[in-house]
Protein backbone atom coordinates (compact mmCIF):
# COMPACT_ATOMS: atom_id res chain seq x y z
CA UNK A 1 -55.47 50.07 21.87
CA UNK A 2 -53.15 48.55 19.42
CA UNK A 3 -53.52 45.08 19.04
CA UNK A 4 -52.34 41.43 17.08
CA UNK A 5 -54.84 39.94 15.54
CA UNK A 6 -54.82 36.14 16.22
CA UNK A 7 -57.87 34.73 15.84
CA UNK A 8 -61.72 35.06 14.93
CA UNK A 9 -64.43 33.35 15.69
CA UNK A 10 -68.41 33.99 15.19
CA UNK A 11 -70.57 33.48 17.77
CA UNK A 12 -74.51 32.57 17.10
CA UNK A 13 -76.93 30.97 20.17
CA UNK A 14 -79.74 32.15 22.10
CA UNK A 15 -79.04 32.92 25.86
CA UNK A 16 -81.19 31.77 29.32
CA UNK A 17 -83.27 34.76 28.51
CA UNK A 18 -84.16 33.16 24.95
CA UNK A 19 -82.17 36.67 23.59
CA UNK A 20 -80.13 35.89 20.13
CA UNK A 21 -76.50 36.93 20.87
CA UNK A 22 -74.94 37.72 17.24
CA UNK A 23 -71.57 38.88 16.96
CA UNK A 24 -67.28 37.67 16.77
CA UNK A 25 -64.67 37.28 19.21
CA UNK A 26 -61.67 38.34 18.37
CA UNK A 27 -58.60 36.96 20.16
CA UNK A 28 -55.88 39.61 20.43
CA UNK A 29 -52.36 40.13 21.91
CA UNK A 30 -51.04 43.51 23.00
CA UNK A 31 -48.90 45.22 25.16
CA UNK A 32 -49.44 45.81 28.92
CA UNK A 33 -46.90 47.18 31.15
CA UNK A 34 -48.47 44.59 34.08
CA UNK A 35 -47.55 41.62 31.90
CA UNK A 36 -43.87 40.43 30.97
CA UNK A 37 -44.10 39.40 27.10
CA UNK A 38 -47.52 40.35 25.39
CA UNK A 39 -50.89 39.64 27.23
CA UNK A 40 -53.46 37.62 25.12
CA UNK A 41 -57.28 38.86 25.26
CA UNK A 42 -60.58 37.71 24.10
CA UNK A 43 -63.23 40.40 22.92
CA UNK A 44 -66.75 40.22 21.83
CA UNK A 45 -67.98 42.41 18.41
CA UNK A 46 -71.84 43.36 18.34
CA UNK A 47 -72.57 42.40 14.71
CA UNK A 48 -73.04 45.95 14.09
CA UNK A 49 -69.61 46.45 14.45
CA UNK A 50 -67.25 44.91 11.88
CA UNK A 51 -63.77 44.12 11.29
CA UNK A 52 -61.87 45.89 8.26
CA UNK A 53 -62.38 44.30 5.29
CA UNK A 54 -59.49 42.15 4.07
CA UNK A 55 -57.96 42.01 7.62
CA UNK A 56 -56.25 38.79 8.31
CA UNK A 57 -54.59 36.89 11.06
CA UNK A 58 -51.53 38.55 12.17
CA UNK A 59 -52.50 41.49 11.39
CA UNK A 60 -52.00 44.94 13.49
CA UNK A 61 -55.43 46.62 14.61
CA UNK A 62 -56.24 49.38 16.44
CA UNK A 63 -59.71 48.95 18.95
CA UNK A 64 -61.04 51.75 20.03
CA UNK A 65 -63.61 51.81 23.06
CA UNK A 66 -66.37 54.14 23.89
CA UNK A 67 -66.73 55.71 27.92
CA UNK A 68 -68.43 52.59 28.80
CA UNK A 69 -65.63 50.28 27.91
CA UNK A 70 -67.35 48.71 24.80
CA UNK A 71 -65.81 48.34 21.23
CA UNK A 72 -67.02 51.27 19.46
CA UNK A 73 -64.62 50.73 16.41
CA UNK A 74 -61.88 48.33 14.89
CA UNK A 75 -59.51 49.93 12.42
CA UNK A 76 -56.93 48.05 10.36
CA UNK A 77 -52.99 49.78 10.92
CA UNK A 78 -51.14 47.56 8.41
């Protein structure tokens, strides 16, 4: 799924089941047939999973998930 990048942020706390929960959310707007204009989504990264180096706000990035609906990958288009 292509995407616009529009904002990051890292997330670091410890849930109810005292598990650390490590990772980014990326805030992203892309196109969906459903939506008139471009619908705006939030999505969590595992911190085994990282963002292009160098990739900025704005910019175009492809996320690609696995069977399971998860981010597998994050690729930088522009």
């Amino acid at each position: 799924m292509q995407a616009k990048l529009l904002g990051v942020m890292k997330v670091n706390f410890t849930n109810s089941q005292n598990e650390a929960v490590q990772g980014t959310n990326l805030f992203v707007a892309f196109q969906d047939e459903a939506v008139e204009g471009l619908r705006c989504e939030k999505f969590f990264l595992k911190d085994s999973i990282a963002l292009p180096k160098n990739t900025k706000i704005n910019d175009v990035i492809d996320i690609i998930f696995n069977f399971k609906g998860k981010i597998e990958k994050v690729e930088q288009l522009n």
